[in-house]
N, C-alpha and C. Protein backbone atom coordinates (compact mmCIF):
# COMPACT_ATOMS: atom_id res chain seq x y z
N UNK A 1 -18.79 22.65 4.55
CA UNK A 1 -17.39 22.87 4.90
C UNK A 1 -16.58 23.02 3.62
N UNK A 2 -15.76 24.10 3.49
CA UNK A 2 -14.95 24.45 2.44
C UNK A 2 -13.50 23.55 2.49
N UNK A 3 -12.85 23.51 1.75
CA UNK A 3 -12.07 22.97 0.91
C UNK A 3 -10.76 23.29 2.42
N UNK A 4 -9.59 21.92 2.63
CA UNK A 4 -8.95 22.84 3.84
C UNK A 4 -7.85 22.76 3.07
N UNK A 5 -7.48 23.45 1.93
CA UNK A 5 -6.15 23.49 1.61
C UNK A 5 -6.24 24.63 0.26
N UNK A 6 -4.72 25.23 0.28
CA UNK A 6 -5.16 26.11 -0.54
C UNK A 6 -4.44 25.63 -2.03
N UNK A 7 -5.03 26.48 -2.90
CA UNK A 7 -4.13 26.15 -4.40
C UNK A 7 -2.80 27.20 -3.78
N UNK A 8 -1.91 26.98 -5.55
CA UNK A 8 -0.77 27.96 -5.47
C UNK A 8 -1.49 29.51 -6.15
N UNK A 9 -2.27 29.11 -7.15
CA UNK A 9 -3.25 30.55 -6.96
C UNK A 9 -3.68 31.52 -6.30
N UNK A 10 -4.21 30.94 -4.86
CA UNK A 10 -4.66 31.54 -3.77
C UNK A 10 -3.81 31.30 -2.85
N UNK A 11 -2.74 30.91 -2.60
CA UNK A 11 -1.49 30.95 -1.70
C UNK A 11 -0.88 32.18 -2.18
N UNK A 12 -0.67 32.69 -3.43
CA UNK A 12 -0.16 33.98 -4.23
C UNK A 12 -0.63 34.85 -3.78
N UNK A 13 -2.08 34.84 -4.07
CA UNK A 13 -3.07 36.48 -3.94
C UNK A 13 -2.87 36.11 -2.61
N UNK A 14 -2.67 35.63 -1.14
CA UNK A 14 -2.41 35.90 -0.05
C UNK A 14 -1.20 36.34 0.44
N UNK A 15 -0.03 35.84 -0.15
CA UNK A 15 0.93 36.24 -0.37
C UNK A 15 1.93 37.87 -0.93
N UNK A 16 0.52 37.81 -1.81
CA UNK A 16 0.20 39.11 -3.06
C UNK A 16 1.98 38.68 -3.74
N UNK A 17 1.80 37.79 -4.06
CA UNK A 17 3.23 37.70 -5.08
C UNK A 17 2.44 36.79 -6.28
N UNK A 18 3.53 36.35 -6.94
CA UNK A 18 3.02 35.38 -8.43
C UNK A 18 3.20 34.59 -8.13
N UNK A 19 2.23 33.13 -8.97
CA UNK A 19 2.39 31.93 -8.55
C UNK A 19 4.00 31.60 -9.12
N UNK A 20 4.29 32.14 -9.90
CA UNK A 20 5.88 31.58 -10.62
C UNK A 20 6.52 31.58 -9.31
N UNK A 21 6.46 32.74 -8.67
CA UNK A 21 7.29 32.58 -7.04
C UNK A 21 7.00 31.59 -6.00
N UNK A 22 5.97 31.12 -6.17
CA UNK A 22 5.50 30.06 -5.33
C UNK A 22 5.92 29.07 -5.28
N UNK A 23 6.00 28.44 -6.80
CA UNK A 23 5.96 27.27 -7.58
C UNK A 23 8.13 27.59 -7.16
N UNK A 24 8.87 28.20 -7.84
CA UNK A 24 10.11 28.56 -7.44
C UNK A 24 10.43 28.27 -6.06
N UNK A 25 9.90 29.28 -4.82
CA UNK A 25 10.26 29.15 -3.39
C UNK A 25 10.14 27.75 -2.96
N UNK A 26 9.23 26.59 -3.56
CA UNK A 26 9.23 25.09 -3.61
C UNK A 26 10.63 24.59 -3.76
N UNK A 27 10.53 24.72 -4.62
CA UNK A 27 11.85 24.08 -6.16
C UNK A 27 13.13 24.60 -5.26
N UNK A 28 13.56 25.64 -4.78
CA UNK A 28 14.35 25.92 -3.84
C UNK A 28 14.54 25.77 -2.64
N UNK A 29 13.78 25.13 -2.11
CA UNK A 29 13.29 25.10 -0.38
C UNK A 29 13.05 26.28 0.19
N UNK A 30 12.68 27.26 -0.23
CA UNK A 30 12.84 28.84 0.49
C UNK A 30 11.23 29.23 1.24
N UNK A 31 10.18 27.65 0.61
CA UNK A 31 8.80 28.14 0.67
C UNK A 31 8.70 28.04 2.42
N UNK A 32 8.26 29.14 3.05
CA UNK A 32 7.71 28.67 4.58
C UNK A 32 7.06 27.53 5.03
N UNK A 33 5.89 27.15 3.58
CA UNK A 33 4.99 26.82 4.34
C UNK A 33 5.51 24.88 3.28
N UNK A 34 5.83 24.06 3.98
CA UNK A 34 5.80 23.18 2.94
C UNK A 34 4.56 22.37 2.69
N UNK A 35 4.51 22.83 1.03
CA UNK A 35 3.23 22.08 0.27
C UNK A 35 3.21 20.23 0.68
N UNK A 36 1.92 19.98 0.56
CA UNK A 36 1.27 18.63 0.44
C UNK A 36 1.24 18.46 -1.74
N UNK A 37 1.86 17.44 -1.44
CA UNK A 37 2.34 17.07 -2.71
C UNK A 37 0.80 15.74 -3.09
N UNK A 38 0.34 15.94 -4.31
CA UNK A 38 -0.63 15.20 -4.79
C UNK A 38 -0.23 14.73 -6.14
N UNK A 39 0.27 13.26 -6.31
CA UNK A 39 0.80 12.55 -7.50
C UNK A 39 1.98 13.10 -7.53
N UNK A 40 2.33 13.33 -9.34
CA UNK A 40 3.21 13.89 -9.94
C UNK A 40 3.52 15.38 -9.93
N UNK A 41 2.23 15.85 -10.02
CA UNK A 41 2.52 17.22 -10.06
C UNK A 41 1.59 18.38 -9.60
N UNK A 42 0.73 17.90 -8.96
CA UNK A 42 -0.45 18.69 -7.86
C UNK A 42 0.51 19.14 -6.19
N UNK A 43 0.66 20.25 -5.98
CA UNK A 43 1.09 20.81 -4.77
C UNK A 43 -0.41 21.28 -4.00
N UNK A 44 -0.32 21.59 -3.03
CA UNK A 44 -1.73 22.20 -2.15
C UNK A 44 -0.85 23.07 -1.07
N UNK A 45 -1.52 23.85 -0.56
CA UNK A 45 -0.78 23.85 0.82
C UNK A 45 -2.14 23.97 1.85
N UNK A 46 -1.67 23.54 3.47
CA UNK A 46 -2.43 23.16 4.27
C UNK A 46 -3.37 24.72 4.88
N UNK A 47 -4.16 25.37 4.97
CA UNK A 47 -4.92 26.44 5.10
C UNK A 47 -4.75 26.46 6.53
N UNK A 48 -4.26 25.93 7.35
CA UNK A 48 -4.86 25.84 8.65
C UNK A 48 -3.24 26.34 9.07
N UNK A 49 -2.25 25.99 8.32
CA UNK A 49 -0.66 25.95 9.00
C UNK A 49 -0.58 27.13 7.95
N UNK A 50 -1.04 27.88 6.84
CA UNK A 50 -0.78 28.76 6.08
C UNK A 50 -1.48 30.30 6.69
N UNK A 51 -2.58 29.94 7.37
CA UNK A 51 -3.75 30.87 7.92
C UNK A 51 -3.13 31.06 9.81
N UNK A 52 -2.10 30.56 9.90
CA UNK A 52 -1.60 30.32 11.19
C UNK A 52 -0.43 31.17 11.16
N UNK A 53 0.47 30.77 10.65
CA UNK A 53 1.83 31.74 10.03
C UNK A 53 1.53 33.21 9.53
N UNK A 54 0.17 33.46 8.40
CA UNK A 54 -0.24 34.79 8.66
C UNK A 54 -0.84 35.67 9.46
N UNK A 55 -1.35 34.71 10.88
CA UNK A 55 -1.80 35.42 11.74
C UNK A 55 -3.24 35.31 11.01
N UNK A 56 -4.20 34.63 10.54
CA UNK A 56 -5.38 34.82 10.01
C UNK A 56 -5.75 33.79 11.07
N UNK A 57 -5.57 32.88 11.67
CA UNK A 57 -6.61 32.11 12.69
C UNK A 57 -6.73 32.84 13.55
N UNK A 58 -8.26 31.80 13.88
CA UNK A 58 -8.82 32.48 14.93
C UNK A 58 -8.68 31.25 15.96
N UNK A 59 -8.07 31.36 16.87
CA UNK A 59 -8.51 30.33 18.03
C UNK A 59 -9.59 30.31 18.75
N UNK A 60 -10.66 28.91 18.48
CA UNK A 60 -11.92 29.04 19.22
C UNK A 60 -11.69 29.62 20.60
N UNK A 61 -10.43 29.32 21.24
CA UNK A 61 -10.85 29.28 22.80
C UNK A 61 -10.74 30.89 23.27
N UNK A 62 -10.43 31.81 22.33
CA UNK A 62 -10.32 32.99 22.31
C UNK A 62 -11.50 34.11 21.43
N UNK A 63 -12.34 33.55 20.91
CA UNK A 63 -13.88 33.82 20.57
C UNK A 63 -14.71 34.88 21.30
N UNK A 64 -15.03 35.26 21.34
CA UNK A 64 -16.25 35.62 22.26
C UNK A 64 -17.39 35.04 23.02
């Protein structure tokens, strides 16, 4: 099982913007998706509520 949260790296390239915008849309409240904060200065965001908002889940009960 892979990792369930994403960096601001790969929140970007999904996004297709820069992490500077990421890290910013935070710092402003403007981000959709609000990050899971780790310590001082680790953000994540949740893959499951990020992959949901883009329309990338799949709902099992809708499968084949």
């Amino acid at each position: 099982m892979g990792a369930a949260t994403y960096t601001a790296e790969q929140l970007a390239e999904l996004l297709g913007c820069s992490t500077w915008l990421v890290y910013s849309s935070v710092k402003d409240g403007s981000c959709p998706v609000e990050p899971i904060r780790i310590g001082d200065r680790r953000l994540v965001w949740s893959k499951a509520v990020v992959d949901r908002l883009l329309g990338l889940a799949v709902d099992p009960r809708e499968a084949p």
